[in-house]
PDB file of N, CA and C in Angstrom:
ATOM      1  N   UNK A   1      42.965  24.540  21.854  1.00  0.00           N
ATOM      2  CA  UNK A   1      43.054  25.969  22.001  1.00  0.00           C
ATOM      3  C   UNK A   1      42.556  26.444  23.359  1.00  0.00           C
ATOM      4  N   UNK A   2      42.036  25.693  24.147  1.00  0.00           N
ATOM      5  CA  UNK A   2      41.138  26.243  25.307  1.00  0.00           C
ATOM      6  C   UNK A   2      42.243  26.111  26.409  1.00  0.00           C
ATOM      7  N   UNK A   3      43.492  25.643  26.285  1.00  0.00           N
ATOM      8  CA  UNK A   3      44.827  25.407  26.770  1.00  0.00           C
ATOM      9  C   UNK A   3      45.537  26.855  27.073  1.00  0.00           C
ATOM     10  N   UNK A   4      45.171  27.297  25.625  1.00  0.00           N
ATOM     11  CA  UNK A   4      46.241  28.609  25.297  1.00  0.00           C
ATOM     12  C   UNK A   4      45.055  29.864  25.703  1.00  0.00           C
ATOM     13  N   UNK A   5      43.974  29.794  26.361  1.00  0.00           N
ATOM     14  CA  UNK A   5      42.601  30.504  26.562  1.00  0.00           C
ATOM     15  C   UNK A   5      43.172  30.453  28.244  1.00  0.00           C
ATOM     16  N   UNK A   6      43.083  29.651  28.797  1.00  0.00           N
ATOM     17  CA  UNK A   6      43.228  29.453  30.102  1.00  0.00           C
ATOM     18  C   UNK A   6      44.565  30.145  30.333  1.00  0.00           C
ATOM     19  N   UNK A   7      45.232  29.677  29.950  1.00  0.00           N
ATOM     20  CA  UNK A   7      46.683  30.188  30.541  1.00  0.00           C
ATOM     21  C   UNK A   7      46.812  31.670  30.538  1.00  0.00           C
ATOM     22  N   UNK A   8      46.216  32.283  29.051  1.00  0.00           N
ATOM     23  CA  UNK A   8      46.075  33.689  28.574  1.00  0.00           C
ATOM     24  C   UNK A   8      45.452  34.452  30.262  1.00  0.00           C
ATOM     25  N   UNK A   9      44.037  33.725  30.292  1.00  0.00           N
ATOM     26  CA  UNK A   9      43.687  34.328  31.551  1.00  0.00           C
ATOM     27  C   UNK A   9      44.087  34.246  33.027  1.00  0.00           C
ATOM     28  N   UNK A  10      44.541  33.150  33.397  1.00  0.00           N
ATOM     29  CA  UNK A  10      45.230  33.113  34.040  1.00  0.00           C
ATOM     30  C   UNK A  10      46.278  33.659  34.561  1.00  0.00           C
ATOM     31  N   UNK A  11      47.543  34.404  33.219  1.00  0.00           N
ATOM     32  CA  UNK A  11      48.357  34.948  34.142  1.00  0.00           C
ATOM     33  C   UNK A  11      48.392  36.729  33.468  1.00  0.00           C
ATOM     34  N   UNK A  12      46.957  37.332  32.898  1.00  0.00           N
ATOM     35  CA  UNK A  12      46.174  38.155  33.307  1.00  0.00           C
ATOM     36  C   UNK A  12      46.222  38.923  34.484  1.00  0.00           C
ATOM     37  N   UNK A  13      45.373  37.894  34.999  1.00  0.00           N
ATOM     38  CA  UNK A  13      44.697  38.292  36.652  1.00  0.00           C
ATOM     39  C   UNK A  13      45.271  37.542  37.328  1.00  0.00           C
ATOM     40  N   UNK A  14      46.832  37.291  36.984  1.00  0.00           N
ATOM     41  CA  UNK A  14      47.633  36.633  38.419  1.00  0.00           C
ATOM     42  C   UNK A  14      46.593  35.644  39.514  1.00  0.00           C
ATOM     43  N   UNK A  15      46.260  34.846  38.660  1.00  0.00           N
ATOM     44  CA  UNK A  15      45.652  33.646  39.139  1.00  0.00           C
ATOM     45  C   UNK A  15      46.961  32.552  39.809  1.00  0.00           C
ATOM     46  N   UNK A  16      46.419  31.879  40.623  1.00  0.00           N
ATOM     47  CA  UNK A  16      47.567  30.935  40.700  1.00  0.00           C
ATOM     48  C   UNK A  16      47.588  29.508  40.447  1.00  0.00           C
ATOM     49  N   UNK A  17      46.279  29.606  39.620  1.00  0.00           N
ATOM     50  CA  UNK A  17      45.936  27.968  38.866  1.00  0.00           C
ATOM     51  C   UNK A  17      44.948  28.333  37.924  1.00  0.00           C
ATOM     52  N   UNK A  18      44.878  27.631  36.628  1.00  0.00           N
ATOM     53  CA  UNK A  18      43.904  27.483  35.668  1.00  0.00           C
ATOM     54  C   UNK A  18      43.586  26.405  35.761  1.00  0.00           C
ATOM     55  N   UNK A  19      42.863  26.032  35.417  1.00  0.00           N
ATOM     56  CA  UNK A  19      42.033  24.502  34.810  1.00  0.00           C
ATOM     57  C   UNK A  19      40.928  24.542  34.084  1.00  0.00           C
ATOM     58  N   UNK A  20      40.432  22.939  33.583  1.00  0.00           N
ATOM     59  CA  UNK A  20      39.476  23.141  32.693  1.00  0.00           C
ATOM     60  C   UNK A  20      38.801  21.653  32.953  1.00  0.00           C
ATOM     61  N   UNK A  21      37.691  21.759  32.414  1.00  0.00           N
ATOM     62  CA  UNK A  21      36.623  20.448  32.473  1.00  0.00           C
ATOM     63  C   UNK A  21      37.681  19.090  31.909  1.00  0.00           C
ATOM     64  N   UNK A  22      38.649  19.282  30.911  1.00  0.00           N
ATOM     65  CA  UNK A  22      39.402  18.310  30.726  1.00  0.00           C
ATOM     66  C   UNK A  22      40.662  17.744  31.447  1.00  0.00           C
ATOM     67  N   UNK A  23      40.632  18.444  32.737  1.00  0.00           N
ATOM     68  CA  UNK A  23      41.648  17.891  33.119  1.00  0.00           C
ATOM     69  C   UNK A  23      43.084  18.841  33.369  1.00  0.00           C
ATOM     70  N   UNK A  24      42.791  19.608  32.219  1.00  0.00           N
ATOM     71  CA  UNK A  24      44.374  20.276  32.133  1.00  0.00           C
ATOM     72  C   UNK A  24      44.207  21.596  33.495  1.00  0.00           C
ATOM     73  N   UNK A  25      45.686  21.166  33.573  1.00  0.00           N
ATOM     74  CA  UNK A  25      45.867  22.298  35.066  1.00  0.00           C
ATOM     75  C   UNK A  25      47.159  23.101  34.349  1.00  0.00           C
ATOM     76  N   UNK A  26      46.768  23.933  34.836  1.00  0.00           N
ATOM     77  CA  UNK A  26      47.730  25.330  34.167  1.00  0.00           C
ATOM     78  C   UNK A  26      48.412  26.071  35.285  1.00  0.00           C
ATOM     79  N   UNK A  27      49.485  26.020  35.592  1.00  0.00           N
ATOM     80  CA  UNK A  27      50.091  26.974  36.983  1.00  0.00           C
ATOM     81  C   UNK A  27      50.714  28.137  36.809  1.00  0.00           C
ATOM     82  N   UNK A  28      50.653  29.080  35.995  1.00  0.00           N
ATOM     83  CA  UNK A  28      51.623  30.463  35.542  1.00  0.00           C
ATOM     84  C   UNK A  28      52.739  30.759  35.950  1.00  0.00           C
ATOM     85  N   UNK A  29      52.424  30.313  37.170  1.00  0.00           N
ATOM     86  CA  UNK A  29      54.147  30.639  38.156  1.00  0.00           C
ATOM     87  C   UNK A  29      54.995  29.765  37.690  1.00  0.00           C
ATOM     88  N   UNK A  30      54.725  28.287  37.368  1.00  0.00           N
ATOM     89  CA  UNK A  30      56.007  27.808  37.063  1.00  0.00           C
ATOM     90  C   UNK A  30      55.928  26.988  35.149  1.00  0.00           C
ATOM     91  N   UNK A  31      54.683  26.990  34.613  1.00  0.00           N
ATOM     92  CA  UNK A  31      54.823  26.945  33.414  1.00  0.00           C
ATOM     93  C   UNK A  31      53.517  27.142  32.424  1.00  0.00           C
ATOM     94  N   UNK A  32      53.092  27.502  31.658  1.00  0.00           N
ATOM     95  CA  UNK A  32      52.157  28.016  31.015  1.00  0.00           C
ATOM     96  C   UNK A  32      50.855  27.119  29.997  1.00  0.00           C
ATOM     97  N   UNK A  33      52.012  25.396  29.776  1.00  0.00           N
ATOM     98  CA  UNK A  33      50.947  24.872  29.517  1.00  0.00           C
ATOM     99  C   UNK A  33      50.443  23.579  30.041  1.00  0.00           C
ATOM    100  N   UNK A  34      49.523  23.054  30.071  1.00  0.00           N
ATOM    101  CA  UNK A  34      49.059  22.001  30.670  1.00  0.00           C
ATOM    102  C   UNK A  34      50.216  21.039  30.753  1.00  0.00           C
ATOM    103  N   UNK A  35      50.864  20.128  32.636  1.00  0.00           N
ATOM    104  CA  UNK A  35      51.859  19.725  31.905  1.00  0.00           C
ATOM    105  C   UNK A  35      51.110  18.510  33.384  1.00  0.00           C
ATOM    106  N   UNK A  36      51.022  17.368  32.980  1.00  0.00           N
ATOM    107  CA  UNK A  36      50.512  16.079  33.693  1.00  0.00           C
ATOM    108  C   UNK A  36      51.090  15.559  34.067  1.00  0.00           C
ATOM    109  N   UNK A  37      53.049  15.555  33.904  1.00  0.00           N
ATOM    110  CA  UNK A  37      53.820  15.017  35.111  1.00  0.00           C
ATOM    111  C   UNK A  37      54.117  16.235  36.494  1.00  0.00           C
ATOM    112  N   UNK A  38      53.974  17.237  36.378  1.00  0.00           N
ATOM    113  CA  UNK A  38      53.996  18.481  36.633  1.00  0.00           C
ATOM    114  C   UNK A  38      53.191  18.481  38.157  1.00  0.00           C
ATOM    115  N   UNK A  39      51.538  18.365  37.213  1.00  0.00           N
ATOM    116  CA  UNK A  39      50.553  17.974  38.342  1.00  0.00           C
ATOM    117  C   UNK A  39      50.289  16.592  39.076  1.00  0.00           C
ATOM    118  N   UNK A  40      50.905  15.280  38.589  1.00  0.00           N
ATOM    119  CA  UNK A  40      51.544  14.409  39.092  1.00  0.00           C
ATOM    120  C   UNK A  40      52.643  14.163  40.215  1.00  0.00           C
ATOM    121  N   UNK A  41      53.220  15.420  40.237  1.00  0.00           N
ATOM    122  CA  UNK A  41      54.622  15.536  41.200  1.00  0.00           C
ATOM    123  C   UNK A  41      54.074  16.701  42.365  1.00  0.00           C
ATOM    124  N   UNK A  42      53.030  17.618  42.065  1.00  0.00           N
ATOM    125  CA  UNK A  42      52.784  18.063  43.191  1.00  0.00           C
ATOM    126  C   UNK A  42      51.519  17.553  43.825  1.00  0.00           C
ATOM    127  N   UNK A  43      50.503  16.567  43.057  1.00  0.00           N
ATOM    128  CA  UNK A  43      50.033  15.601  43.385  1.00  0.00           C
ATOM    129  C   UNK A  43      50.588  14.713  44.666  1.00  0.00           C
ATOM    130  N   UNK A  44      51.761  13.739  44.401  1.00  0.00           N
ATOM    131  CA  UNK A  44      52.191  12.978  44.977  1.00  0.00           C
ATOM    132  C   UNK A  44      53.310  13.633  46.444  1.00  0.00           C
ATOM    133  N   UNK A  45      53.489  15.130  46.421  1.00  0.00           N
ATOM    134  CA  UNK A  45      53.741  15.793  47.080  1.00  0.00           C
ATOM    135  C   UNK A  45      53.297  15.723  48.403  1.00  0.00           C
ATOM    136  N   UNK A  46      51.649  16.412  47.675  1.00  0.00           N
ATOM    137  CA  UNK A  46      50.641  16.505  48.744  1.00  0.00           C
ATOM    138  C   UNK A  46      50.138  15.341  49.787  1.00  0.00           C
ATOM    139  N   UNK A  47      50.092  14.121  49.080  1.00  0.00           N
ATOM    140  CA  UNK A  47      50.162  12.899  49.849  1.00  0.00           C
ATOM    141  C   UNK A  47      51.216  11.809  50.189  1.00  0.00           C
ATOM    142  N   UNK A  48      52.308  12.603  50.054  1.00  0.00           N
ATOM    143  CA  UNK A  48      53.553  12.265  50.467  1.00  0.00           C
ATOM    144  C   UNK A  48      53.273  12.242  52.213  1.00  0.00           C
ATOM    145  N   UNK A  49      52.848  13.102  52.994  1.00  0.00           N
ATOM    146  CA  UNK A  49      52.497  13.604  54.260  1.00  0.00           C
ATOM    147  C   UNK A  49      51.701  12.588  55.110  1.00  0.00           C
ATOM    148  N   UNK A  50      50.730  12.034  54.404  1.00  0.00           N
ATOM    149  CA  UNK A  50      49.693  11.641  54.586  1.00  0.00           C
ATOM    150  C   UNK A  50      50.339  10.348  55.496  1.00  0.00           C
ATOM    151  N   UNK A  51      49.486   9.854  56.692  1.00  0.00           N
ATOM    152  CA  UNK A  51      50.006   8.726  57.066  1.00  0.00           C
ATOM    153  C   UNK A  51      49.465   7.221  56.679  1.00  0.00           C
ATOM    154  N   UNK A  52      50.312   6.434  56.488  1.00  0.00           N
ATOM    155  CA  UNK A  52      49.903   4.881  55.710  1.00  0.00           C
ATOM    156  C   UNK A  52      49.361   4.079  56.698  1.00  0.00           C
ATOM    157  N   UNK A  53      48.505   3.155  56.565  1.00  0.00           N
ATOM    158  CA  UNK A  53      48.197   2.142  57.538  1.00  0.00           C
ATOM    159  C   UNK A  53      48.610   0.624  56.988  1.00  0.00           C
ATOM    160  N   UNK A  54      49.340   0.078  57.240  1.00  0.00           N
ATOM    161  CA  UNK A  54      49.176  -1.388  56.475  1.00  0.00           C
ATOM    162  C   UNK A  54      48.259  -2.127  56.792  1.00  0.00           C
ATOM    163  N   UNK A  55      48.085  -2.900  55.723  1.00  0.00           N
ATOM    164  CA  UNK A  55      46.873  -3.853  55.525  1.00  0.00           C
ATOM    165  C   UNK A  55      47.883  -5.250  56.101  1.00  0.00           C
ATOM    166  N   UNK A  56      47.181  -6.185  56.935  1.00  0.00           N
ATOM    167  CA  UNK A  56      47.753  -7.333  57.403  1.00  0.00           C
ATOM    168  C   UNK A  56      46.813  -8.090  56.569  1.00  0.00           C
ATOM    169  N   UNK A  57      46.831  -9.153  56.117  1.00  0.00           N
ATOM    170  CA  UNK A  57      45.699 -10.175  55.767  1.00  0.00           C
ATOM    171  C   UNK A  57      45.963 -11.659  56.179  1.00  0.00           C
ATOM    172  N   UNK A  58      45.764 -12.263  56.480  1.00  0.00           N
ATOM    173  CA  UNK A  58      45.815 -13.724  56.881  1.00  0.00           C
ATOM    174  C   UNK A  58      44.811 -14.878  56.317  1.00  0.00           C
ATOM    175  N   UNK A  59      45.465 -16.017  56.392  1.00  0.00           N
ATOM    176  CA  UNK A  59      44.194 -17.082  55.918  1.00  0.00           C
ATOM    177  C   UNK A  59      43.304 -17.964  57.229  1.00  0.00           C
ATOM    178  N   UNK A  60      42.411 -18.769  56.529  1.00  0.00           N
ATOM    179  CA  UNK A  60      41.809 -19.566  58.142  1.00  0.00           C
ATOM    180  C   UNK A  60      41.217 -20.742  57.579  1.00  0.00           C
ATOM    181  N   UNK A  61      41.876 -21.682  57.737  1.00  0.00           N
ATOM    182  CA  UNK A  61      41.123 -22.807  57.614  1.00  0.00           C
ATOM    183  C   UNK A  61      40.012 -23.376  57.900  1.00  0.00           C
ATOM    184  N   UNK A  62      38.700 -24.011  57.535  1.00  0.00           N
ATOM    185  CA  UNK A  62      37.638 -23.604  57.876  1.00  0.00           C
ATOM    186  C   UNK A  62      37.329 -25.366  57.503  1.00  0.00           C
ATOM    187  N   UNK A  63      36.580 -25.744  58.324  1.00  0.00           N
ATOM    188  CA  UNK A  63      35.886 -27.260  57.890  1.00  0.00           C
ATOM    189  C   UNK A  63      34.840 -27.325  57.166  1.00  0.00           C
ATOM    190  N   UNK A  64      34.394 -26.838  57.110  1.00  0.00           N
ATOM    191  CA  UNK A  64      32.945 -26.190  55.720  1.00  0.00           C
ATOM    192  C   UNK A  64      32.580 -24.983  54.952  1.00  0.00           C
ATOM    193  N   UNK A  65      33.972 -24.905  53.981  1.00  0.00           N
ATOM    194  CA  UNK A  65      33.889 -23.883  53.358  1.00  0.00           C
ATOM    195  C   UNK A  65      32.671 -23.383  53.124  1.00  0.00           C
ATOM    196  N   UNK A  66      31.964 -24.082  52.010  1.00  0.00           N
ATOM    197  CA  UNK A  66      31.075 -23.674  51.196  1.00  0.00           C
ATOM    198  C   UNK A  66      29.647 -23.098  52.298  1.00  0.00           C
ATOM    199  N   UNK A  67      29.427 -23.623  53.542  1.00  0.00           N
ATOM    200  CA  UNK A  67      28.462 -23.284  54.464  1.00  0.00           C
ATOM    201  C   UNK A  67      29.270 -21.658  55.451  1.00  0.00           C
ATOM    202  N   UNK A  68      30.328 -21.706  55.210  1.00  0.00           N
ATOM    203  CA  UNK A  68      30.823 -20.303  55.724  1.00  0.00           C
ATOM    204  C   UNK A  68      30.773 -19.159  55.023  1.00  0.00           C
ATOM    205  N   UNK A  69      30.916 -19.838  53.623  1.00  0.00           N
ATOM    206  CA  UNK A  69      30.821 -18.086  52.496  1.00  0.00           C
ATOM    207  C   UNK A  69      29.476 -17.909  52.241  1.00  0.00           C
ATOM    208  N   UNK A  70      28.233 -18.929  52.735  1.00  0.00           N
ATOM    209  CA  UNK A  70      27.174 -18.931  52.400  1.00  0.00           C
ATOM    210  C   UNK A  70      26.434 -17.872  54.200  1.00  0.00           C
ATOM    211  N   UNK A  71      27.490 -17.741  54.357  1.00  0.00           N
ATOM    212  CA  UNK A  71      26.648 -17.128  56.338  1.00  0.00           C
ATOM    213  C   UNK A  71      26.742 -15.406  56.030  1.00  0.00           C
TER     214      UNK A  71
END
């Protein structure tokens, strides 16, 4: 019920986001109840932008393992 509490107030006072300690995000403008692919897609939106770095990793042969992971 704290779903249908939020949203109530929310588009009230023309808020432009609800939420709650659980997680649920409420947006009025485009739908009224908590919806987690919703906030998933403007989630992945937002760091759509973001720039990537790749990770390279390589191996190294070593003549004394066990005295190298020990340094």
């Amino acid at each position: 019920m704290d779903d249908v509490f939020v949203a109530e107030q929310a588009t009230e006072s023309d808020d432009a986001c609800g939420d709650e300690p659980s997680g649920a995000w409420i947006r009025p403008d485009q739908t009224l109840y908590p919806a987690g692919p919703l906030a998933a897609c403007k989630l992945s939106a937002l760091v759509d932008g973001i720039e990537q770095y790749p990770i390279h990793r390589g191996s190294l042969e070593v003549a004394e393992r066990t005295a190298t992971m020990g340094a």
